[in-house]
C-alpha atoms as a PDB file:
ATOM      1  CA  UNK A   1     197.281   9.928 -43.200  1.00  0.00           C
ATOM      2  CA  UNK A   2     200.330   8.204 -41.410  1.00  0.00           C
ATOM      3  CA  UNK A   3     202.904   8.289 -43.805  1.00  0.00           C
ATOM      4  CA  UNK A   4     204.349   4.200 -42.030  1.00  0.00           C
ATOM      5  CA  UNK A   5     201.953   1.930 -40.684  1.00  0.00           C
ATOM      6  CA  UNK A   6     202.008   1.586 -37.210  1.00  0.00           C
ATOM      7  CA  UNK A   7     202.811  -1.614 -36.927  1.00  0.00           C
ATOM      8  CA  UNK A   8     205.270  -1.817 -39.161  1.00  0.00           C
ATOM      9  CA  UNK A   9     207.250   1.483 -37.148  1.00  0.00           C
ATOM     10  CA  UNK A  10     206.711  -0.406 -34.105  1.00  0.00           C
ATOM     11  CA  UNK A  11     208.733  -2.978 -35.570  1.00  0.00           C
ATOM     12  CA  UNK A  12     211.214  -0.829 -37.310  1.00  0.00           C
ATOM     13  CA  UNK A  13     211.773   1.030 -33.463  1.00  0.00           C
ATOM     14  CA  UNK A  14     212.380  -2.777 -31.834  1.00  0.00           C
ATOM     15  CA  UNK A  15     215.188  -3.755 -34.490  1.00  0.00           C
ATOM     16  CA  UNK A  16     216.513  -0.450 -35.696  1.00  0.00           C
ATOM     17  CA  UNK A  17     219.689  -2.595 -37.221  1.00  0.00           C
ATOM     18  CA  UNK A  18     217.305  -4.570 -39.024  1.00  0.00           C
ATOM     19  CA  UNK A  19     218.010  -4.516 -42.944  1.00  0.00           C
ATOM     20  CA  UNK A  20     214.692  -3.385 -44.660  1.00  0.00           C
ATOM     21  CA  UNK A  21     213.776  -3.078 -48.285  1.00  0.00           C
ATOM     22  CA  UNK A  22     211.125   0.062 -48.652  1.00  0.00           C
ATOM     23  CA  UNK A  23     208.853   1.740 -51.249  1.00  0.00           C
ATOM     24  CA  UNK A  24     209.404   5.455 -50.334  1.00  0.00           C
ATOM     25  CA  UNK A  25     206.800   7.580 -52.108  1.00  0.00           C
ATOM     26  CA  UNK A  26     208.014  11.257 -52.780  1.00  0.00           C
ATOM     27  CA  UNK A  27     206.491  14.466 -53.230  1.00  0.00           C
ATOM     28  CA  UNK A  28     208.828  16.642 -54.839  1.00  0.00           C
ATOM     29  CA  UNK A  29     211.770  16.584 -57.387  1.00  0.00           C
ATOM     30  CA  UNK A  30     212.935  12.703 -57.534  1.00  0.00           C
ATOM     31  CA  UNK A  31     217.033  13.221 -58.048  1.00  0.00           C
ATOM     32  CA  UNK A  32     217.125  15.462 -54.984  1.00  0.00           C
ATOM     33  CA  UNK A  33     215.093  12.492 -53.277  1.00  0.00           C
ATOM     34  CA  UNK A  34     217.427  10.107 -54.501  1.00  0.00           C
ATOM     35  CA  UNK A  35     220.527  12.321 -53.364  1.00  0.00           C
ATOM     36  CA  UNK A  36     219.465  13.282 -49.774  1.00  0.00           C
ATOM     37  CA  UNK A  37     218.055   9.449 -49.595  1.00  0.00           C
ATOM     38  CA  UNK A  38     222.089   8.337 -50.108  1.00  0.00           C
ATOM     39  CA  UNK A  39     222.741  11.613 -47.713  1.00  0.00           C
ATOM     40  CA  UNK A  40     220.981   9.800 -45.130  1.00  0.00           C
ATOM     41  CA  UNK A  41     222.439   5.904 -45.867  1.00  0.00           C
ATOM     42  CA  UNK A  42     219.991   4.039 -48.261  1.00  0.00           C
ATOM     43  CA  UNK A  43     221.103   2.321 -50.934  1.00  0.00           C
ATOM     44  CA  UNK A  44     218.694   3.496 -53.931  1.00  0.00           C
ATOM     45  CA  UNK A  45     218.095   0.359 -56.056  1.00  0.00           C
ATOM     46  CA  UNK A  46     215.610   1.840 -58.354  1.00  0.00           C
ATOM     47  CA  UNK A  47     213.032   4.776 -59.227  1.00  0.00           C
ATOM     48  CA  UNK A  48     209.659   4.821 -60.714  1.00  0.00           C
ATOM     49  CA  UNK A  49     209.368   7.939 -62.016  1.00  0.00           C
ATOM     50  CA  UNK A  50     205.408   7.306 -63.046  1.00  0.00           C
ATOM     51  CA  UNK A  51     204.285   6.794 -59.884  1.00  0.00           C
ATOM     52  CA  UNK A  52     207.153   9.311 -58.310  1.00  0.00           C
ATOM     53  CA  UNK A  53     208.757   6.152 -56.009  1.00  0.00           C
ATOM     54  CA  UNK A  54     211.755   4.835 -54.888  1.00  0.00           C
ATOM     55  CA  UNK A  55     212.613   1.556 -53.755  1.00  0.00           C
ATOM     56  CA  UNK A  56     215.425   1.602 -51.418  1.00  0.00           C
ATOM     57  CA  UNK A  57     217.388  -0.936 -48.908  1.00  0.00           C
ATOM     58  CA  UNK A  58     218.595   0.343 -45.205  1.00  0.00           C
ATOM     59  CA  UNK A  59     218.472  -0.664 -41.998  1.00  0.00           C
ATOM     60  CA  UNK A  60     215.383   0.180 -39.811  1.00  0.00           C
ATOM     61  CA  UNK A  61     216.578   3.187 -38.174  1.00  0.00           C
ATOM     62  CA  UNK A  62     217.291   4.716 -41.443  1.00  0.00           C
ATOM     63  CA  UNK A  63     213.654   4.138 -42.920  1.00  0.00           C
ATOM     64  CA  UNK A  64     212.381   6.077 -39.028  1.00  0.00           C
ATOM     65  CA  UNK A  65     214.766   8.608 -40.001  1.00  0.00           C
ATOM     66  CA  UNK A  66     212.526   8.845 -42.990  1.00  0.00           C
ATOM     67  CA  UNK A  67     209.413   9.669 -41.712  1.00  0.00           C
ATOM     68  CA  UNK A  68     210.233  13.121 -40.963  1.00  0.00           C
ATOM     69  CA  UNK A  69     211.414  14.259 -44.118  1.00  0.00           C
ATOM     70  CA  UNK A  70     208.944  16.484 -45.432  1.00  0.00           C
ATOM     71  CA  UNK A  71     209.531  15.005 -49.140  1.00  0.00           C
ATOM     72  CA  UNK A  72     208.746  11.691 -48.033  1.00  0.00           C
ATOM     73  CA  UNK A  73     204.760  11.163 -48.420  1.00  0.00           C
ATOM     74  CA  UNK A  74     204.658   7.247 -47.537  1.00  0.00           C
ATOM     75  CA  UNK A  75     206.981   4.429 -46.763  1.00  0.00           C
ATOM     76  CA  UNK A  76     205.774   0.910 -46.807  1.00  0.00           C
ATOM     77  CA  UNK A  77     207.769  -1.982 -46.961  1.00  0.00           C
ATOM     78  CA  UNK A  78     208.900  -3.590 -50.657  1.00  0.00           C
ATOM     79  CA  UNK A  79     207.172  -7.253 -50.557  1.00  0.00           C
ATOM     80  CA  UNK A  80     208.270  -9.781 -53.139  1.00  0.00           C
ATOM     81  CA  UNK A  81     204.519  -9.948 -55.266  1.00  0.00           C
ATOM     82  CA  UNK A  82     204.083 -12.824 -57.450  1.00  0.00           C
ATOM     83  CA  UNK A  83     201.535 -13.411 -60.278  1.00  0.00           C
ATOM     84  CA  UNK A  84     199.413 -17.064 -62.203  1.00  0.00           C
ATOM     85  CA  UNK A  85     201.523 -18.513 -64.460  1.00  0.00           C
ATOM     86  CA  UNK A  86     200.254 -17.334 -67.975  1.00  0.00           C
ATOM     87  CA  UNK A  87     197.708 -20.158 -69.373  1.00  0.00           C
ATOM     88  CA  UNK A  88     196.767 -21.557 -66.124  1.00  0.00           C
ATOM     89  CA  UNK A  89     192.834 -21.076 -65.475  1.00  0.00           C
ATOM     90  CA  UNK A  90     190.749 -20.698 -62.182  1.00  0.00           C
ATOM     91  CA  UNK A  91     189.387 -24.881 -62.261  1.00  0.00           C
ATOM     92  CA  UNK A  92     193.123 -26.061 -62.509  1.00  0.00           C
ATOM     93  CA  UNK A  93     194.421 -23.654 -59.432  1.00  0.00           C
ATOM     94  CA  UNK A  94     191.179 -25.101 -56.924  1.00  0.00           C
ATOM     95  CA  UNK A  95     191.683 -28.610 -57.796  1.00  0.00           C
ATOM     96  CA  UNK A  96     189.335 -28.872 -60.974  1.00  0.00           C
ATOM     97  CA  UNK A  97     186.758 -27.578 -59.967  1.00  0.00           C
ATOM     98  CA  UNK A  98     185.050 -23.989 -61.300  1.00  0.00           C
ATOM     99  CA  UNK A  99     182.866 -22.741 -59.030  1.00  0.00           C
END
C-alpha cells in the first residue's frame, strides 16, 4: 500500500512551497511522532490518539519529506467534511420528493 496517493504526490512534487493541511497516520509512539514531526517543520495542530493520527499544516515538500519516515504509515490530505443539518429529512434535501 502507497502510504500518499499518487496523485496527490504528483502535486505535492509540482508546488513543493505549497501550504498543505495533512492527516498523517502513525505507527509507533505518538509524542515522538509529534516531536520529530516539529523536527522536520510541521506545525502539529492536533492528535487523535484513538485512531493513532495527527493532523498537521506544512508546506508540500515537508509532507514528501514524510513519506520516508518509517513511522509514518499514510498521509492524505485534511479535507474540510461537512454533515445534514440535524432535523432535515431526505424529501426536503431533493426538492420534496422521497424516492
Amino acid at each position: 500500500m502507497e502510504r500518499i496517493e499518487r496523485a496527490l504526490r504528483s502535486r505535492f512534487e509540482k508546488h513543493p512551497e505549497e501550504p498543505v493541511r495533512l492527516i498523517v497516520r502513525i505507527a509507533g509512539e505518538m509524542p515522538q511522532a509529534e516531536k520529530r514531526l516539529t523536527e522536520l517543520g510541521a506545525n502539529v495542530i492536533r492528535s487523535f490518539s484513538l485512531t493513532k493520527a495527527v493532523a498537521v499544516s506544512c508546506s508540500a515538500a515537508t509532507a514528501l519529506s514524510l513519506v520516508d519516515e518509517p513511522w509514518v504509515q499514510s498521509i492524505e490530505e485534511d479535507r474540510q467534511v461537512t454533515v445534514q443539518p440535524h432535523g432535515q429529512d431526505r424529501a426536503s434535501r431533493c426538492g420534496g420528493k422521497d424516492d
